[in-house]
Protein backbone atom coordinates (compact mmCIF):
# COMPACT_ATOMS: atom_id res chain seq x y z
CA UNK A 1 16.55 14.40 11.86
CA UNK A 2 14.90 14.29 8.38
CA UNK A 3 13.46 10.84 7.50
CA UNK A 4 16.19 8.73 6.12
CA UNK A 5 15.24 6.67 2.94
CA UNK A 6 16.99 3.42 3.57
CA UNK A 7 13.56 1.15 2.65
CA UNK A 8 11.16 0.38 0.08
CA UNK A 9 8.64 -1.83 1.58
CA UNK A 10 5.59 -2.02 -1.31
CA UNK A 11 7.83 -3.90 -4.40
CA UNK A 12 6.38 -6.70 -6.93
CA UNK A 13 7.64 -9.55 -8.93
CA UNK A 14 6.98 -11.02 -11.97
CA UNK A 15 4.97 -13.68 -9.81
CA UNK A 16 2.23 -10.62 -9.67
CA UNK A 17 -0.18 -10.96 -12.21
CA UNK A 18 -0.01 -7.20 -12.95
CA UNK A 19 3.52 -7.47 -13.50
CA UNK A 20 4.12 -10.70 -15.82
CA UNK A 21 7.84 -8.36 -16.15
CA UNK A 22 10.69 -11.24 -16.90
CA UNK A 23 13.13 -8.63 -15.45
CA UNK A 24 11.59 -8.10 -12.33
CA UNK A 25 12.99 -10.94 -10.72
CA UNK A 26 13.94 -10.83 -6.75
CA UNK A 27 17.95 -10.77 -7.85
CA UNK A 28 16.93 -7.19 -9.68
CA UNK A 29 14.84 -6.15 -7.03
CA UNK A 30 17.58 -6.55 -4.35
CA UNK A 31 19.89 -4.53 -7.05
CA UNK A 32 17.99 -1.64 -6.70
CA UNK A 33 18.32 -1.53 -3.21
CA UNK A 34 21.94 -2.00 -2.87
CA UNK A 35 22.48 0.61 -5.48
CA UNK A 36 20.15 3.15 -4.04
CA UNK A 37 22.17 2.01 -0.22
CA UNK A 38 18.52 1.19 1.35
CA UNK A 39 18.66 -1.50 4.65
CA UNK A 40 15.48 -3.10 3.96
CA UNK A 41 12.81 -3.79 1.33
CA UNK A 42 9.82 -6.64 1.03
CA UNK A 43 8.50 -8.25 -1.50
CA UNK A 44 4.31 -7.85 -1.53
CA UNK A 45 3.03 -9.93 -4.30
CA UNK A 46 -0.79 -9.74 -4.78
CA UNK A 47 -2.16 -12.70 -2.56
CA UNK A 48 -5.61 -14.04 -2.00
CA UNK A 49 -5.41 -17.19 -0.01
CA UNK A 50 -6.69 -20.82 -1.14
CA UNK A 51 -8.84 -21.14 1.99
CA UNK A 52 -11.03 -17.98 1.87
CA UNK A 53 -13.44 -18.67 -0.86
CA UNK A 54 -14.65 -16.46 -3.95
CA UNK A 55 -11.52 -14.93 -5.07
CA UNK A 56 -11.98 -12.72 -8.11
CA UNK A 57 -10.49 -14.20 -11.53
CA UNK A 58 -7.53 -11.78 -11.09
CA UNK A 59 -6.85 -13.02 -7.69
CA UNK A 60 -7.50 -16.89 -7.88
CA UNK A 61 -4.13 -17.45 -9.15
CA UNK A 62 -2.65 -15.72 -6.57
CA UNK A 63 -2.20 -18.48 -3.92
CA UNK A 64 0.28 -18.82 -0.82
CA UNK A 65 1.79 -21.59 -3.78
CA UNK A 66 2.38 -19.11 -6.43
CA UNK A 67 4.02 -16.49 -4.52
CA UNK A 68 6.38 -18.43 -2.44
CA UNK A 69 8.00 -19.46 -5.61
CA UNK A 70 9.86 -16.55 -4.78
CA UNK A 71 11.80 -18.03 -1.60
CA UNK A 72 14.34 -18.44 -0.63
CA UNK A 73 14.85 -14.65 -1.01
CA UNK A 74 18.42 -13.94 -2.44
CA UNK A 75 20.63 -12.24 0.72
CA UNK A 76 22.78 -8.99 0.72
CA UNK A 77 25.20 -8.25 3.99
CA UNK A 78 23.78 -4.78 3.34
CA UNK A 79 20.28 -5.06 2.83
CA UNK A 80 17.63 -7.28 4.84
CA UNK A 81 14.70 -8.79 2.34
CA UNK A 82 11.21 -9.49 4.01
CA UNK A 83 8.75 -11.70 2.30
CA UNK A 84 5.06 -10.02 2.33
CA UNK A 85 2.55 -9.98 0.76
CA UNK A 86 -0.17 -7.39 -0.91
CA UNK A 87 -3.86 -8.75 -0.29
CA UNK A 88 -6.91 -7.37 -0.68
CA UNK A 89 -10.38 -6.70 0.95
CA UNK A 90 -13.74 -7.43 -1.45
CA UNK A 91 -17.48 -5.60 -1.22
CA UNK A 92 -18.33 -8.40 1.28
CA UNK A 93 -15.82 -6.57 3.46
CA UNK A 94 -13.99 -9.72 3.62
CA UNK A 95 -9.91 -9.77 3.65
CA UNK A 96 -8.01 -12.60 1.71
CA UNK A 97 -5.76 -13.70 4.07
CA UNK A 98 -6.75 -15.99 6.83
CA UNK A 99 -5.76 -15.61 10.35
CA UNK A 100 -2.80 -18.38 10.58
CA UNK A 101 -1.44 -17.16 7.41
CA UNK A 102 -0.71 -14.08 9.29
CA UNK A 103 2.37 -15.83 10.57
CA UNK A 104 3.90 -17.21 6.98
CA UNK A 105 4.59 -13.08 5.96
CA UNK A 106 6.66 -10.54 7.41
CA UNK A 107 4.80 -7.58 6.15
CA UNK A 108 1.45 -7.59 5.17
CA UNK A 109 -0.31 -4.94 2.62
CA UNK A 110 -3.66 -3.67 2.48
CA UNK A 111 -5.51 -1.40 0.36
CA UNK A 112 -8.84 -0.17 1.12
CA UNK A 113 -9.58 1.70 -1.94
CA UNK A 114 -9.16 -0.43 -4.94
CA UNK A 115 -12.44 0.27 -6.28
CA UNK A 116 -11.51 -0.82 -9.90
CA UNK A 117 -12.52 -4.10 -9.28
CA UNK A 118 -16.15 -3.95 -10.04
CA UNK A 119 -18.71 -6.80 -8.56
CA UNK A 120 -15.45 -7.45 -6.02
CA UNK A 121 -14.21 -4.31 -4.53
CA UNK A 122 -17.53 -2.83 -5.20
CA UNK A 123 -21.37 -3.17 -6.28
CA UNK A 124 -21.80 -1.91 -9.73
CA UNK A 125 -25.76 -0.56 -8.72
CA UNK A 126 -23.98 2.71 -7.56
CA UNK A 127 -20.51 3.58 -8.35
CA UNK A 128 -21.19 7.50 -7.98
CA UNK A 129 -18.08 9.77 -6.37
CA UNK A 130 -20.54 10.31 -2.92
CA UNK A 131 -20.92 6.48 -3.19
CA UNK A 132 -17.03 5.97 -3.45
CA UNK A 133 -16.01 8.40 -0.47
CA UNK A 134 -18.59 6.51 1.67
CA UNK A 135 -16.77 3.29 0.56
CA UNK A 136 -13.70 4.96 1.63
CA UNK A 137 -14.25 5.68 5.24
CA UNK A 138 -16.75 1.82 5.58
CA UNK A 139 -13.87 0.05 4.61
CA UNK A 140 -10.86 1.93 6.23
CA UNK A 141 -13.28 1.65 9.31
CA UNK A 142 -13.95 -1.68 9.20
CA UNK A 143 -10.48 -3.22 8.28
CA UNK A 144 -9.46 -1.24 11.81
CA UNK A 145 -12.14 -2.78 13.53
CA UNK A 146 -10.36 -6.35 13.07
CA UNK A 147 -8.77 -8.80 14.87
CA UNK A 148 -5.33 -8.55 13.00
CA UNK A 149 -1.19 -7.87 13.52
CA UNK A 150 -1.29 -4.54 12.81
CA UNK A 151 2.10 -3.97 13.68
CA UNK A 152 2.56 -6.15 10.43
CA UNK A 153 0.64 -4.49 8.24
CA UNK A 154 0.47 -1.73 5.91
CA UNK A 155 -2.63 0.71 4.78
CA UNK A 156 -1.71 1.51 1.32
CA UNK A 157 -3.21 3.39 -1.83
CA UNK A 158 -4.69 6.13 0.94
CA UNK A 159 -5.18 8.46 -2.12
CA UNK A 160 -4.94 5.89 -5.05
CA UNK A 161 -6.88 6.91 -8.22
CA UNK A 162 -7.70 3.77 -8.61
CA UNK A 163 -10.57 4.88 -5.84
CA UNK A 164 -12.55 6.70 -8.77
CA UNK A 165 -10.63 5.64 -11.98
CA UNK A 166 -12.94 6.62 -14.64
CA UNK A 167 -11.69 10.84 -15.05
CA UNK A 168 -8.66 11.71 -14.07
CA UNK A 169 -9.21 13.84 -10.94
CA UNK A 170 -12.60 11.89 -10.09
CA UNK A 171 -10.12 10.31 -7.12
CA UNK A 172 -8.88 13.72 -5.85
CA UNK A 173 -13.07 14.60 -5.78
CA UNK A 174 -13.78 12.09 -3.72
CA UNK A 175 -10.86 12.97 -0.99
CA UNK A 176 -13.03 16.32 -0.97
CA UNK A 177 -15.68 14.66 -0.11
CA UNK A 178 -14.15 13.43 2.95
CA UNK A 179 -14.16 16.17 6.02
CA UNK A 180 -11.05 17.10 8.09
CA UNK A 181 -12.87 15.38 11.38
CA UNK A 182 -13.56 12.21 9.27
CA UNK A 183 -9.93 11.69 7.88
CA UNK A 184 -8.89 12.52 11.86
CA UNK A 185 -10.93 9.83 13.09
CA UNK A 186 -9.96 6.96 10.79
CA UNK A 187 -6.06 8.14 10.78
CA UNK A 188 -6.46 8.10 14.82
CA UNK A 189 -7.32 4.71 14.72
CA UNK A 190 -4.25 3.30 12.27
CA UNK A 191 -1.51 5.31 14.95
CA UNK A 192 -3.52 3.72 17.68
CA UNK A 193 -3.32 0.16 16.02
CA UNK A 194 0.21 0.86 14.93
CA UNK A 195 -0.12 0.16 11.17
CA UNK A 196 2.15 1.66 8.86
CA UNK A 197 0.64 4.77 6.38
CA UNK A 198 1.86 4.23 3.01
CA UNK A 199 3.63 7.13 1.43
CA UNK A 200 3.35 5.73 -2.78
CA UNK A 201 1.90 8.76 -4.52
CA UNK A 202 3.12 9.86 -7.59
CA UNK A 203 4.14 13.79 -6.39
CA UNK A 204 5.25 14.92 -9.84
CA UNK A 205 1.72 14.12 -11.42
CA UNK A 206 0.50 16.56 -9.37
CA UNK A 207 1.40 20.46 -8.97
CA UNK A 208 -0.41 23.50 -7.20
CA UNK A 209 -4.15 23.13 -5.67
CA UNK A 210 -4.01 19.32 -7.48
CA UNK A 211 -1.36 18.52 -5.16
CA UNK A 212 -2.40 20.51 -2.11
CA UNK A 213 -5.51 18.17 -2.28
CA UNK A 214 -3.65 15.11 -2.73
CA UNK A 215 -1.31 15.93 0.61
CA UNK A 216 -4.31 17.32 2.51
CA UNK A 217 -4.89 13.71 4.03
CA UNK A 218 -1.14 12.76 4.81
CA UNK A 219 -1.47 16.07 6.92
CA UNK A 220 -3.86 14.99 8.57
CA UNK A 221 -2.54 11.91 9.35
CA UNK A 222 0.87 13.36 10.21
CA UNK A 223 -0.80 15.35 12.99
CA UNK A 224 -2.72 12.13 13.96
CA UNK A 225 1.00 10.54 14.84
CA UNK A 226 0.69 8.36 12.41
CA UNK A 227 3.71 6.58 11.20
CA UNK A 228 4.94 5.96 7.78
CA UNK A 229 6.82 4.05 5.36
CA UNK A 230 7.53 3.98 1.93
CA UNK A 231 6.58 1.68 -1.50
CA UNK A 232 7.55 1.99 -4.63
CA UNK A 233 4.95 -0.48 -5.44
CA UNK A 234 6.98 -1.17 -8.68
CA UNK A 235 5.75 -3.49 -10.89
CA UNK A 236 8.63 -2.84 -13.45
CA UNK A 237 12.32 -2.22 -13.29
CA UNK A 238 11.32 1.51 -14.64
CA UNK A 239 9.77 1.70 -11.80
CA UNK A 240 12.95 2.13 -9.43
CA UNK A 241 13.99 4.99 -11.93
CA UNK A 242 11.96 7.79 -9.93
CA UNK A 243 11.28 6.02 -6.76
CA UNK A 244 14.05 7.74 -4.83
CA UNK A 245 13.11 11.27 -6.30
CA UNK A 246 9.60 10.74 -5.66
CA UNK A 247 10.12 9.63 -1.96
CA UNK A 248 12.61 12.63 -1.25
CA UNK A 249 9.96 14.93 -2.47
CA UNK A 250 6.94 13.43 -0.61
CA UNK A 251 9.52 13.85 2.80
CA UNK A 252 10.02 17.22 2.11
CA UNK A 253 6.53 18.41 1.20
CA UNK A 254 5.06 16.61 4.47
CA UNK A 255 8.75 17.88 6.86
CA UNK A 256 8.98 14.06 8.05
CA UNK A 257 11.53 13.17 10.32
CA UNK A 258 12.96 9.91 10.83
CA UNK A 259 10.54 9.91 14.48
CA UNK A 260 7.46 9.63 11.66
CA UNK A 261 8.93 6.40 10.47
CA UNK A 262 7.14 3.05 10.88
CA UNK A 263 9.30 -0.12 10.53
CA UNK A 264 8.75 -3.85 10.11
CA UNK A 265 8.89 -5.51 13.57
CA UNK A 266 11.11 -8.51 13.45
């Protein structure tokens, strides 16, 4: 059976800083879902908890206080609302969520390769591509080498451009630079752990060898058993415009069926 899209599990609020949107409230957010007949979605505002020390400026803000101004969650008979959350992990290789706040999310997010943030994410003495793919398998490699939930949590931004953000294909680059056997290894270890593979791509930004590229690592992680689930990660109601479209065509391209499918445990 082809995989069903009746989730969204990577969506922001106006509580993220990113967002600031007035309309992106959690009332609008469960709209979309009913409209577009999904069962489930979670909220994933950016989060960098109080009590692990030397947040960045853009995460400081973020506290466990901020974003549970969005609870109580508004309820649908149709569609179940997790709270999560969207953290991050900095140069130091340290995450920003502690271990007991594990247990105040559903659904936890975390990228790998936000390497935008420099002096946080990464050190500005070498920011090369060959320096960024390296970063890329450390810190996938590391994060599964913790003591975690992973059956709560989600890898996400696997082929962000955010990675290399200075050209436009500097990102896909630095996926080249990553072998077959390397991506096997890494994806190996998130189906052994359990942790959801984000699917959040923009397809349609991408067409012939571009997008070959850009798939090459889902492939591989497809044939590793990994299983997936899809974000939006919509920071603005125009983001729910194309999210359908742009999940239907990421199914198709990859032939996932609904046994590829990872889903929050409740």
């Amino acid at each position: 059976m082809r995989y069903e899209i009746d989730h969204d599990i990577h969506i922001h609020s106006h509580l993220s800083l990113c967002s600031n949107d007035p309309m992106q409230t959690k009332e609008n957010i469960l709209a979309y879902a009913i409209r577009n007949n999904l069962k489930y979605i979670c909220l994933t505002d950016h989060f960098w908890d109080e009590n692990i020390p030397r947040a960045n400026e853009f995460y400081e803000p973020q506290n466990f206080e901020h974003i549970k101004k969005a609870l109580p969650l508004p309820e649908s008979d149709s569609v179940k609302f997790y709270f999560g959350c969207e953290t991050e992990m900095d140069k130091n290789y340290r995450l920003g969520i502690s271990e007991e706040r594990f247990d105040s999310f559903d659904f936890v997010i975390i990228p790998t390769t936000h390497l935008h943030m420099m002096s946080f994410t990464i050190d500005e003495k070498d920011t090369s591509l060959e320096r960024r793919a390296d970063l890329y398998v450390a810190r996938l490699d590391k994060l599964l080498d913790m003591d975690i939930p992973f059956h709560k949590i989600g890898i996400a931004h696997l082929t962000c451009p955010l990675m290399a953000p200075n050209n436009k294909d500097d990102h896909l680059k630095v996926l080249d630079l990553i072998p077959d056997k390397v991506f096997k290894e890494l994806f190996s270890k998130i189906a052994k752990k359990k942790a959801g593979f984000e699917l959040n791509f923009s397809f349609f930004q991408y067409e012939g060898e571009s997008l070959e590229r850009v798939l090459r690592p889902y492939r591989i992680a497809k044939e590793c058993n990994c299983k997936f689930y899809l974000g939006s990660d919509a920071h603005h109601p125009q983001g729910f415009d194309y999210a359908i479209k742009n999940f239907s065509a990421i199914i198709d391209a990859l032939d996932l069926k609904e046994s590829d499918k990872f889903k929050i445990k409740n």
